[in-house]
N, C-alpha and C. Protein backbone atom coordinates (compact mmCIF):
# COMPACT_ATOMS: atom_id res chain seq x y z
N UNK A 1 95.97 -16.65 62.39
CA UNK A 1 95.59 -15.65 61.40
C UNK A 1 94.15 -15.20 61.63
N UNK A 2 93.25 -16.23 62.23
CA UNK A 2 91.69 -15.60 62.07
C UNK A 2 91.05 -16.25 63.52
N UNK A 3 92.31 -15.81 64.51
CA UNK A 3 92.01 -15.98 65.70
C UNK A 3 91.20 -14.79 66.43
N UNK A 4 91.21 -13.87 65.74
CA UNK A 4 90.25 -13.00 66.41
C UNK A 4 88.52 -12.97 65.51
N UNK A 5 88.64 -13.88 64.53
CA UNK A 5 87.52 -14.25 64.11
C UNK A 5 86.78 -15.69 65.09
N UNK A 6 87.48 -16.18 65.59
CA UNK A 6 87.30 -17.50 65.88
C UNK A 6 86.66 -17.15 67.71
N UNK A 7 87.71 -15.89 67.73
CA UNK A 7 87.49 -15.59 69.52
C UNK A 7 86.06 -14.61 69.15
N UNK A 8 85.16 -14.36 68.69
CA UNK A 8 84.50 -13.91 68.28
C UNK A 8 82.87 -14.25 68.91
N UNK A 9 81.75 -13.58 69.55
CA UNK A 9 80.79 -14.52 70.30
C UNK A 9 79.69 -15.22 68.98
N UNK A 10 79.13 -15.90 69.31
CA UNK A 10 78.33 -16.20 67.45
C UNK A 10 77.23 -15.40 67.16
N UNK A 11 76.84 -14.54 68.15
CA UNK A 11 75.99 -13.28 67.14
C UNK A 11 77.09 -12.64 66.64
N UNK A 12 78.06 -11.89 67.24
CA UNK A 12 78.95 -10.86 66.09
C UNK A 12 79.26 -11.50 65.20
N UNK A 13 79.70 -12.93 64.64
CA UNK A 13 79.86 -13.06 64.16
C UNK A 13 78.86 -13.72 62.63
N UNK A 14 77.21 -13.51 63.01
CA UNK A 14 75.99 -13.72 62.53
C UNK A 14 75.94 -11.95 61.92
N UNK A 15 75.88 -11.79 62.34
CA UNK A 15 75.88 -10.33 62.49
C UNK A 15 77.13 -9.86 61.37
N UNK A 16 78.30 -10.23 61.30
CA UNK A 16 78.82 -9.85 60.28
C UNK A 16 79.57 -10.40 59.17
N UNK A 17 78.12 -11.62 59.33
CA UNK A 17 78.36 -12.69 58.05
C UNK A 17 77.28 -11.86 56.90
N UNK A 18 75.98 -11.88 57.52
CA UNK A 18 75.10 -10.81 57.11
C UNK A 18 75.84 -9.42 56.77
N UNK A 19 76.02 -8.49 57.31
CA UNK A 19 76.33 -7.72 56.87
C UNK A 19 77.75 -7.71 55.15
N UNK A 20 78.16 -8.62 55.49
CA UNK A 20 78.98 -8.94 54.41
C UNK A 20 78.27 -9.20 53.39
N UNK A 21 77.47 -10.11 53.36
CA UNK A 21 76.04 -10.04 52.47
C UNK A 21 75.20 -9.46 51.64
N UNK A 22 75.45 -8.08 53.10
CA UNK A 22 74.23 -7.32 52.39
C UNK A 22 75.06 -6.48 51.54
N UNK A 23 75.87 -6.22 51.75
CA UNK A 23 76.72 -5.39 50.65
C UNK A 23 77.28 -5.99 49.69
N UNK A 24 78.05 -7.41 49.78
CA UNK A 24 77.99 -8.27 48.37
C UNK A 24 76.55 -7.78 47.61
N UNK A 25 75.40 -8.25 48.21
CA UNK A 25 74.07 -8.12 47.53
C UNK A 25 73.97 -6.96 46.54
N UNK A 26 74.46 -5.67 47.29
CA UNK A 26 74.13 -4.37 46.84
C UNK A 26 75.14 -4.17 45.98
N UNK A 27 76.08 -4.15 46.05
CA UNK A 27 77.31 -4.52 44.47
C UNK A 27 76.53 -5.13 43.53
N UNK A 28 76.36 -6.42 43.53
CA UNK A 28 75.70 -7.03 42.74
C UNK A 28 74.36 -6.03 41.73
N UNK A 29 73.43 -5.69 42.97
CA UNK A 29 72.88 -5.18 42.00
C UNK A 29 72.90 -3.88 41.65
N UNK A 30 74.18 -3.24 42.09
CA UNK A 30 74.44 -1.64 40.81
C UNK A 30 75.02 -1.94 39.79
N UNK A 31 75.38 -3.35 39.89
CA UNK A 31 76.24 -3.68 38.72
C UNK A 31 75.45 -4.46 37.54
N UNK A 32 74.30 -5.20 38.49
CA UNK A 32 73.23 -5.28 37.22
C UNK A 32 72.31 -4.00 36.95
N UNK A 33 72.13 -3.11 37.73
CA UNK A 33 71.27 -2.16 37.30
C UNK A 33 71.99 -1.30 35.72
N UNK A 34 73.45 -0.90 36.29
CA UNK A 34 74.87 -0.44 35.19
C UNK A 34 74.13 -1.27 33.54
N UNK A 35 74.46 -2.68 34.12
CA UNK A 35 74.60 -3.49 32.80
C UNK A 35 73.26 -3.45 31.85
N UNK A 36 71.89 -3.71 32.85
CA UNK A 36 70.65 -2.91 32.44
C UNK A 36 70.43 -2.23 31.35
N UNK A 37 70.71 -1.07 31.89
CA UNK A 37 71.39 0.63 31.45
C UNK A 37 71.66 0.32 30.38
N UNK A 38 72.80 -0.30 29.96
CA UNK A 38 73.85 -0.58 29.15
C UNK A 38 72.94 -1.52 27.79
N UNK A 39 72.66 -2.13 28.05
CA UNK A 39 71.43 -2.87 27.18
C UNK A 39 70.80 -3.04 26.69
N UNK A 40 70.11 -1.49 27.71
CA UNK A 40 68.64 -0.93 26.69
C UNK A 40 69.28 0.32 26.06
N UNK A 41 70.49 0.59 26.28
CA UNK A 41 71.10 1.67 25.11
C UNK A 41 70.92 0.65 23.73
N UNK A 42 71.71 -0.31 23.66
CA UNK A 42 72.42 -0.83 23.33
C UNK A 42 70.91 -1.35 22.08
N UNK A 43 69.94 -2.14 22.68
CA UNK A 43 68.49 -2.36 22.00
C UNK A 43 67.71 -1.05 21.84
N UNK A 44 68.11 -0.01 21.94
CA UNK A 44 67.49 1.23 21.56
C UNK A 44 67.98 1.66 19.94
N UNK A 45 69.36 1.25 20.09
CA UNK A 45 70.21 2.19 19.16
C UNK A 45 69.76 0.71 18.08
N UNK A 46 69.41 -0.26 17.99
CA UNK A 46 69.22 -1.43 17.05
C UNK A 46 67.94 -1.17 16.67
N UNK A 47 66.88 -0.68 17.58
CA UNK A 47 65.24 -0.63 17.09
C UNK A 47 65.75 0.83 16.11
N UNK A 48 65.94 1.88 16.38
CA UNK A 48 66.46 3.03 15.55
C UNK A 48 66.91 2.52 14.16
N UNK A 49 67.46 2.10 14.33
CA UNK A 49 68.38 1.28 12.67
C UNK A 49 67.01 0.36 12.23
């Protein structure tokens, strides 16, 4: 099943352990930036009241 991961030389596969990474990473943070966002609506609309 992950024989063409395995036949793989160990930079490509450094190379796109990282890269998997870096985009986990970057999900991560639009999704905290989103929730952020979401938050300071959220403590805006409470200081108002």
């Amino acid at each position: 099943m992950f024989a063409w991961f395995l036949n793989m030389k160990a930079m490509s596969k450094l190379m796109t352990g990282f890269a998997l990474m870096g985009v986990f990473m970057m999900l991560v943070g639009v999704l905290a930036l989103s929730n952020m966002s979401r938050i300071n609506d959220v403590v805006e609309l409470l200081y108002v009241k």
